[in-house]
N, C-alpha and C. Protein backbone atom coordinates (compact mmCIF):
# COMPACT_ATOMS: atom_id res chain seq x y z
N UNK A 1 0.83 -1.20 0.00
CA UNK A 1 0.00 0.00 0.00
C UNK A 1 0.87 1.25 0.00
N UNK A 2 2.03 1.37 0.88
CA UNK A 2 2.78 2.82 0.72
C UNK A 2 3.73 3.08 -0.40
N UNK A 3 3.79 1.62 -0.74
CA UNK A 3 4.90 2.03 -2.45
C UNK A 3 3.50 2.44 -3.43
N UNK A 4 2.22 2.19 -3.49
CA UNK A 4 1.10 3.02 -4.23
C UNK A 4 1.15 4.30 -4.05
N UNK A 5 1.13 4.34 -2.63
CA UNK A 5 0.72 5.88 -2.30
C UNK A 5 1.96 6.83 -2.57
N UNK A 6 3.20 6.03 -2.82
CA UNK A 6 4.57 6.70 -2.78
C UNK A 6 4.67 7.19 -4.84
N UNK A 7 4.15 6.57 -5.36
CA UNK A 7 3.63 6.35 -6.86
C UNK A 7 3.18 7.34 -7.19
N UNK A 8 2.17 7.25 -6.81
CA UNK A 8 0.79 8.19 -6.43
C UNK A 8 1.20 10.04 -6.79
N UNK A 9 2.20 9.73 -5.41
CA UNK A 9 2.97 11.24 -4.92
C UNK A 9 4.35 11.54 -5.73
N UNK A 10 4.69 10.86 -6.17
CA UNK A 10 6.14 11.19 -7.05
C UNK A 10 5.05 11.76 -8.45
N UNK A 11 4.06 11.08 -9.05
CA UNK A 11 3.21 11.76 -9.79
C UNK A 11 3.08 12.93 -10.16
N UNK A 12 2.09 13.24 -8.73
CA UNK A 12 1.71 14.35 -8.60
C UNK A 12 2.98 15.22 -8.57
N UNK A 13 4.03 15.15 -7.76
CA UNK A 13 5.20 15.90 -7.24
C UNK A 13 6.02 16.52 -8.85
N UNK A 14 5.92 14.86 -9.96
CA UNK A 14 6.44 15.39 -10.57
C UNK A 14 5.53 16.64 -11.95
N UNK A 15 3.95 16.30 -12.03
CA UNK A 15 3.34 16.86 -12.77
C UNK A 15 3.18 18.55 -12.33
N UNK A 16 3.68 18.61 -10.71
CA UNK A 16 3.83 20.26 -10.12
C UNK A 16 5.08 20.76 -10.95
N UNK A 17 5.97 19.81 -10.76
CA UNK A 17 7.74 20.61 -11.10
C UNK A 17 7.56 21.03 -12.42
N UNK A 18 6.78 20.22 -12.97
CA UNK A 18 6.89 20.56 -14.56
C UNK A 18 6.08 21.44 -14.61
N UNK A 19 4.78 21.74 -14.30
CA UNK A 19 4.16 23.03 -14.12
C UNK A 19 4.56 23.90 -13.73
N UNK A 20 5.75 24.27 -12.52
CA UNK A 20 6.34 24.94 -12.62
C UNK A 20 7.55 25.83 -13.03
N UNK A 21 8.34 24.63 -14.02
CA UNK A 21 9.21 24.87 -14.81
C UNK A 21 8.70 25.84 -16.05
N UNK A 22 7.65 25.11 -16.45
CA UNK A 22 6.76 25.42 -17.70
C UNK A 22 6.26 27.04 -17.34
N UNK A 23 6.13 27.41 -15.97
CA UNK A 23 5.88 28.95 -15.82
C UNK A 23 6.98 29.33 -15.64
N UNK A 24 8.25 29.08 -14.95
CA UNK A 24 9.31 29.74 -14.83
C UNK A 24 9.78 30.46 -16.47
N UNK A 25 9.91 29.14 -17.22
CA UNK A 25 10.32 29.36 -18.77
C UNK A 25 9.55 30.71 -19.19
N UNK A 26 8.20 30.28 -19.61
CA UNK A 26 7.81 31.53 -19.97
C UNK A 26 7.92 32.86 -19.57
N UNK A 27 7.65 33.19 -18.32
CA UNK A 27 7.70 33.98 -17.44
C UNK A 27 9.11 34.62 -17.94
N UNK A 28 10.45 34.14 -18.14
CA UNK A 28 11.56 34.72 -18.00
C UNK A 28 11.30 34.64 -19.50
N UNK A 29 11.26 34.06 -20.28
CA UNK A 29 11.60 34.63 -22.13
C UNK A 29 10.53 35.51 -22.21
N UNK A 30 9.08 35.37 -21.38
CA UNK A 30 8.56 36.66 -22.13
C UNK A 30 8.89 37.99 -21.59
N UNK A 31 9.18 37.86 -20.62
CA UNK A 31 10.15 39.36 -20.09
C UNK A 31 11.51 39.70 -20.73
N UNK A 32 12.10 38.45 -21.34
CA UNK A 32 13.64 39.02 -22.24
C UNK A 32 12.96 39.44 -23.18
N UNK A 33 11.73 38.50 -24.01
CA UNK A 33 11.51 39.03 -25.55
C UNK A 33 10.47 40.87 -25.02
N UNK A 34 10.75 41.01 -24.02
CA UNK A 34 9.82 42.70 -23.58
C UNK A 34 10.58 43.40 -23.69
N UNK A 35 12.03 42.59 -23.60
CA UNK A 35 13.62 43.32 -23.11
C UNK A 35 13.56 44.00 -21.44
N UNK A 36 12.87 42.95 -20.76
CA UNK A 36 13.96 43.42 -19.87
C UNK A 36 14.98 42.96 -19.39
N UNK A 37 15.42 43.16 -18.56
CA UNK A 37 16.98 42.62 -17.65
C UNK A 37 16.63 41.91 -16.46
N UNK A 38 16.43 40.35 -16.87
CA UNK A 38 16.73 39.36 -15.63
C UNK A 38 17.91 38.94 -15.36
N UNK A 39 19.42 39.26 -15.61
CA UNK A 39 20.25 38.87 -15.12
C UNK A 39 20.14 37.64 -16.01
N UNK A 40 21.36 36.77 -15.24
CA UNK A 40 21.73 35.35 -15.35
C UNK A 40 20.57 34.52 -14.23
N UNK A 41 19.53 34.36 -14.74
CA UNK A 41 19.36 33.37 -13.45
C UNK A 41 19.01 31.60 -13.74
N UNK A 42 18.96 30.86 -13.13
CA UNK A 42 18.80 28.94 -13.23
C UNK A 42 17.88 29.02 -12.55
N UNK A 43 17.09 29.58 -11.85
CA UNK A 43 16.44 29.20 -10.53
C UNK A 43 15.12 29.54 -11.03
N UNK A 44 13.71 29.25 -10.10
CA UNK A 44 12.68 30.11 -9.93
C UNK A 44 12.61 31.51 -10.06
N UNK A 45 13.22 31.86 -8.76
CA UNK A 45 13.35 33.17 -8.59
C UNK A 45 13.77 33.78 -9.76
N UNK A 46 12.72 35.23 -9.87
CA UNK A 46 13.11 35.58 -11.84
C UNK A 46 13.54 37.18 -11.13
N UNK A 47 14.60 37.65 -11.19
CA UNK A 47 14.74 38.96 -10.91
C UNK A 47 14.47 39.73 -12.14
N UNK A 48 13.89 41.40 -11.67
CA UNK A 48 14.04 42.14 -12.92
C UNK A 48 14.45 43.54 -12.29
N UNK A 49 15.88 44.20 -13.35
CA UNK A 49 16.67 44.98 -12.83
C UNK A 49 15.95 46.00 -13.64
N UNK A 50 15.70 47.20 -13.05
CA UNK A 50 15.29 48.22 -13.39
C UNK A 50 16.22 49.30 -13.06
N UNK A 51 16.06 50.57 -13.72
CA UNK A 51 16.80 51.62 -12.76
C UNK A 51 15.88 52.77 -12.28
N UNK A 52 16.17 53.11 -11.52
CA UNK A 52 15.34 54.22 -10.08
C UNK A 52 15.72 54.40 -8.84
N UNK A 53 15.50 55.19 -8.38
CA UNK A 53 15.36 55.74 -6.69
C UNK A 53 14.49 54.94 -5.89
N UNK A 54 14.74 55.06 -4.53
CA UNK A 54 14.00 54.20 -3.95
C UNK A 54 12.96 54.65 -3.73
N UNK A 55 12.34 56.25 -3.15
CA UNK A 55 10.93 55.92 -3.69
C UNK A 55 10.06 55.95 -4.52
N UNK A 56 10.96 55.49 -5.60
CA UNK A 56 10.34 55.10 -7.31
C UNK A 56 10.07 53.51 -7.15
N UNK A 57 10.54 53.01 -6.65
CA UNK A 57 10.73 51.72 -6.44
C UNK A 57 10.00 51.11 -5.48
N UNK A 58 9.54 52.00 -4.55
CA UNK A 58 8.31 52.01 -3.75
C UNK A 58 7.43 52.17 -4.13
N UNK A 59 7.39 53.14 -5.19
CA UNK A 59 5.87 53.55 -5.97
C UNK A 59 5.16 52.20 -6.61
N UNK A 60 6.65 51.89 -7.05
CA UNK A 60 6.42 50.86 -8.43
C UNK A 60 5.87 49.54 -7.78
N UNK A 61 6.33 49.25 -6.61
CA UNK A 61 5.61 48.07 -5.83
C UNK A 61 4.30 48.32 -5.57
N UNK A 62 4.46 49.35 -4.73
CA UNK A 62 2.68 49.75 -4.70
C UNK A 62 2.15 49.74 -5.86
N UNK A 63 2.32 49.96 -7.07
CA UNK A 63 1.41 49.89 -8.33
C UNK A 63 1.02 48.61 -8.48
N UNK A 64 2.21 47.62 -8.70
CA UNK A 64 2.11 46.48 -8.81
C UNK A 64 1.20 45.64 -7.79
N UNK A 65 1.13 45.56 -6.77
CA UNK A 65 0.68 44.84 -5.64
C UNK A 65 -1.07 45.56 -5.97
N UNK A 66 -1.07 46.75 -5.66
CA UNK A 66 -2.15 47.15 -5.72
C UNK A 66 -3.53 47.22 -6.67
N UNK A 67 -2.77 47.81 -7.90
CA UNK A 67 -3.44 47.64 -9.23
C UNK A 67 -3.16 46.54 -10.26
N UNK A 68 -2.03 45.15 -9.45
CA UNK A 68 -2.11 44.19 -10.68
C UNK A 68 -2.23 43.62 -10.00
N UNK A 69 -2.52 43.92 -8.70
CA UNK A 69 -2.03 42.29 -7.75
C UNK A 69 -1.28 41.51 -7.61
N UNK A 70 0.13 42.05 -7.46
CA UNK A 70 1.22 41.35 -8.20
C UNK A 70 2.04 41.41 -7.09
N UNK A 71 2.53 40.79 -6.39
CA UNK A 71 3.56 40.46 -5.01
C UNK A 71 4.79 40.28 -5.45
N UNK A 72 5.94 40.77 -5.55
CA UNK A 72 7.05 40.66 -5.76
C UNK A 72 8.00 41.92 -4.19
N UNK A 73 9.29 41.17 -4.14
CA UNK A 73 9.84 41.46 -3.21
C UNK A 73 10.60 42.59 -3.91
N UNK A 74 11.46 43.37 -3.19
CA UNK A 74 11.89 44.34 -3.76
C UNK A 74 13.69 44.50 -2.95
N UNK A 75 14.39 44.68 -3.90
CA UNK A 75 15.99 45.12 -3.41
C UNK A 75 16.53 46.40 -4.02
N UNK A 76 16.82 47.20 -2.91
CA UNK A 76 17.21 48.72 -2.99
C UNK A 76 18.44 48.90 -2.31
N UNK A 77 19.17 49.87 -2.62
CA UNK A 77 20.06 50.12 -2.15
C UNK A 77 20.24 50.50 -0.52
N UNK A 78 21.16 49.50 0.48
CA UNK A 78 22.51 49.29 -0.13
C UNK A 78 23.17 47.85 -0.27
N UNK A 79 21.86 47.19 -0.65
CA UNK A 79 21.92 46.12 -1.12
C UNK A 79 22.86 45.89 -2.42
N UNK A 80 22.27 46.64 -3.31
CA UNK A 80 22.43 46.91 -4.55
C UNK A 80 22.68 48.33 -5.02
N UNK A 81 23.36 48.62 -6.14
CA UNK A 81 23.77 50.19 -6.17
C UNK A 81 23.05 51.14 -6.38
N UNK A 82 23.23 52.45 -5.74
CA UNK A 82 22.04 53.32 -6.14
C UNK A 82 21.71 53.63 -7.56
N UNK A 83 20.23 53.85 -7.60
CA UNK A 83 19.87 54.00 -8.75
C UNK A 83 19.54 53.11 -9.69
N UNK A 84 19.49 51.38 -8.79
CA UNK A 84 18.81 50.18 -9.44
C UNK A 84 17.75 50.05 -8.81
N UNK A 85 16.32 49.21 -8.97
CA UNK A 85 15.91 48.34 -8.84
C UNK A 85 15.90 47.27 -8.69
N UNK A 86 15.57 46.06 -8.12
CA UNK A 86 15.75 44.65 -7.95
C UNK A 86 14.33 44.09 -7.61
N UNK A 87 13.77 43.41 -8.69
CA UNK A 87 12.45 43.30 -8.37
C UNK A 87 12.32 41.57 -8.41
N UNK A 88 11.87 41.10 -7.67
CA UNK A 88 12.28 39.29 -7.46
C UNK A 88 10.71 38.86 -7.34
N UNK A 89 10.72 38.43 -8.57
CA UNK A 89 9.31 37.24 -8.66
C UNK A 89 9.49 35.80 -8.77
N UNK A 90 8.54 35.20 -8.18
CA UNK A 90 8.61 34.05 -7.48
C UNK A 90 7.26 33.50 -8.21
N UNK A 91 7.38 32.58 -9.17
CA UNK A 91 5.93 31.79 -10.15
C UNK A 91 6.17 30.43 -9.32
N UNK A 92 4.83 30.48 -9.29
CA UNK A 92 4.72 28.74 -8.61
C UNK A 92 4.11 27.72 -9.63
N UNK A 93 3.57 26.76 -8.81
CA UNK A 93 3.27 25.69 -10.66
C UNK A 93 1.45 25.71 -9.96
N UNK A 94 0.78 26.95 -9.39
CA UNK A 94 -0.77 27.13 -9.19
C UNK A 94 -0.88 28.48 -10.12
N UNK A 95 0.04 29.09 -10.37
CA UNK A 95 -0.37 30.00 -10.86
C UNK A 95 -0.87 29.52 -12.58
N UNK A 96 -1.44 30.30 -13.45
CA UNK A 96 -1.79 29.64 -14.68
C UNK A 96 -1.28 30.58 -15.74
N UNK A 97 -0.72 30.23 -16.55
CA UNK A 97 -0.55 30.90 -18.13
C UNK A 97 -0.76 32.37 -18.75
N UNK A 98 -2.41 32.28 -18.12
CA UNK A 98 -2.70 33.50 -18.11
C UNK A 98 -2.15 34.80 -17.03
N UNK A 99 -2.09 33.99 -15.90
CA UNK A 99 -1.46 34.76 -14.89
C UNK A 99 -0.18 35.27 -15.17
N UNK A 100 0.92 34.53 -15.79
CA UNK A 100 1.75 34.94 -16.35
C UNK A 100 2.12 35.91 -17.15
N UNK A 101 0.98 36.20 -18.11
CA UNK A 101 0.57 36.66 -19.26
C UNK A 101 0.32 38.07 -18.79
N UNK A 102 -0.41 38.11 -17.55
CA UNK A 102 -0.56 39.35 -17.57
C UNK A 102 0.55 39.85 -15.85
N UNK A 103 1.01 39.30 -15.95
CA UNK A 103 2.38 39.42 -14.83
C UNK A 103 3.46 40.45 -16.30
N UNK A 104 3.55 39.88 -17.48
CA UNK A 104 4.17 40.37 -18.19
C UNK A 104 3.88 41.77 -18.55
N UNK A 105 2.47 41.76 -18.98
CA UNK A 105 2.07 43.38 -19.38
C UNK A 105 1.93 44.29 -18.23
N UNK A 106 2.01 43.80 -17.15
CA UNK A 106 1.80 44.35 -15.83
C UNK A 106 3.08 45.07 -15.79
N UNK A 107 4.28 44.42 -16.07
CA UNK A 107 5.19 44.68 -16.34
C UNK A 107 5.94 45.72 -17.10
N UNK A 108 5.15 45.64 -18.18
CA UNK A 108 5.66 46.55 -19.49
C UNK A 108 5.07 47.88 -19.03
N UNK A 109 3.81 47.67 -18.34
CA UNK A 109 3.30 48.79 -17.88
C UNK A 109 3.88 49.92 -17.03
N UNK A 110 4.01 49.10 -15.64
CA UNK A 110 5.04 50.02 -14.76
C UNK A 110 6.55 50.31 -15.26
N UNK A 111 6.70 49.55 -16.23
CA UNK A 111 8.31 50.09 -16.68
C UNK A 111 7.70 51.28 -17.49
N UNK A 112 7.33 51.52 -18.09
CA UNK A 112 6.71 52.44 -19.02
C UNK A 112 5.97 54.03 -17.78
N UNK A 113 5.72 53.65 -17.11
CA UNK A 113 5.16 54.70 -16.20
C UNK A 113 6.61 55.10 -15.59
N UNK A 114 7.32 53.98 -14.75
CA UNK A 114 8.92 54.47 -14.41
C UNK A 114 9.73 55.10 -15.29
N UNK A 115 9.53 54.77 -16.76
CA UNK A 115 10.27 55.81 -17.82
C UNK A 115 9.55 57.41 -17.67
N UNK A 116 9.01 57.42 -17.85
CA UNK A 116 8.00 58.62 -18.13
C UNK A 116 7.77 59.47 -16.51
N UNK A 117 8.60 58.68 -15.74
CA UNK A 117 8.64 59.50 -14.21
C UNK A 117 7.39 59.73 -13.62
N UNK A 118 6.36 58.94 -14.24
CA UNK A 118 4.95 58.97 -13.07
C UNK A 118 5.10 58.61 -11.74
N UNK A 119 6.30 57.80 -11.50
CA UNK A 119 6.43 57.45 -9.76
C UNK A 119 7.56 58.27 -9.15
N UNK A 120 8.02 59.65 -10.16
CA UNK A 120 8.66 60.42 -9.18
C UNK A 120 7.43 61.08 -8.58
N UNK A 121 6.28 61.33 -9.05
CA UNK A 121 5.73 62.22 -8.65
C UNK A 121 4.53 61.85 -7.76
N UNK A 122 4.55 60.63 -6.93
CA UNK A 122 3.67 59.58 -5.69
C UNK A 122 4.56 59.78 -4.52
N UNK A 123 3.76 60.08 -3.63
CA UNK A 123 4.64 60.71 -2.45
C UNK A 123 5.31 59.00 -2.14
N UNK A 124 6.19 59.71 -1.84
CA UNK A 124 7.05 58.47 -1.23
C UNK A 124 7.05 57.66 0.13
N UNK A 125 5.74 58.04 0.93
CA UNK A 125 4.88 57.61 2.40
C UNK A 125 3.76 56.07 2.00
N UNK A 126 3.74 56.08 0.70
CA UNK A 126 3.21 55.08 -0.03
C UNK A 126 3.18 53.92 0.94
C-alpha cells in the first residue's frame, strides 16, 4: 500500500515541477523578448533589474501589488547600487498561463510609467 501511495505522490510531485518549470520558462523569455533585464538566473526566482530611486521603487511596488495584484519582493540600495531596482518574482506551478501573461504586461506597464517619471511624482509615504 505505501509504495502506491509513494507512486501516487512522485506523480503528482512530478506533474507540479513541470508546471512549474513550464511557468518559470515563460515567465523569463517573455520578459527578455519585452527586453527586460533578468540577469543570469537557473532558478525560480526571476529577478528584474530596473533603474530608479527608492521611492520610485516604492511607488512601483505599490502599483504592482495594488493595481495588478502582483507580489514581488523588492531590493534597494545598499543592497544593490544606487539607482537600481531589484524586483524578485517568485511563479509557482498554481499559478496559470494566463497569470503569467498578464504578470508580463503588468510589467511593461510600470516600466513604461517608471520611464515617463509617473512614480517620481507619488509621495514616497506610499
Amino acid at each position: 500500500m505505501d509504495k502506491v501511495l509513494d507512486e501516487q505522490l512522485d506523480n503528482v510531485l512530478g506533474e507540479l515541477r513541470e508546471k512549474l518549470w513550464e511557468n518559470v520558462n515563460v515567465l523569463q523569455d517573455g520578459l527578455k523578448e519585452k527586453g527586460f533585464n533578468i540577469g543570469k538566473t537557473n532558478t525560480c526566482v526571476t529577478p528584474v533589474i530596473l533603474e530608479g530611486d527608492i521611492p520610485e521603487a516604492m511607488a512601483l511596488v505599490h502599483d504592482l501589488r495594488e493595481n495588478h495584484r502582483i507580489f514581488c519582493s523588492i531590493v534597494i540600495y545598499p543592497v544593490i547600487p544606487k539607482g537600481m531596482i531589484l524586483l524578485r518574482l517568485i511563479p509557482t506551478s498554481v499559478h496559470t498561463l494566463e497569470d503569467v501573461s498578464l504578470t508580463i504586461k503588468a510589467f511593461s506597464s510600470v516600466r513604461k510609467k517608471l520611464k515617463e517619471g509617473e512614480y517620481k511624482k507619488i509621495d514616497a509615504s506610499i
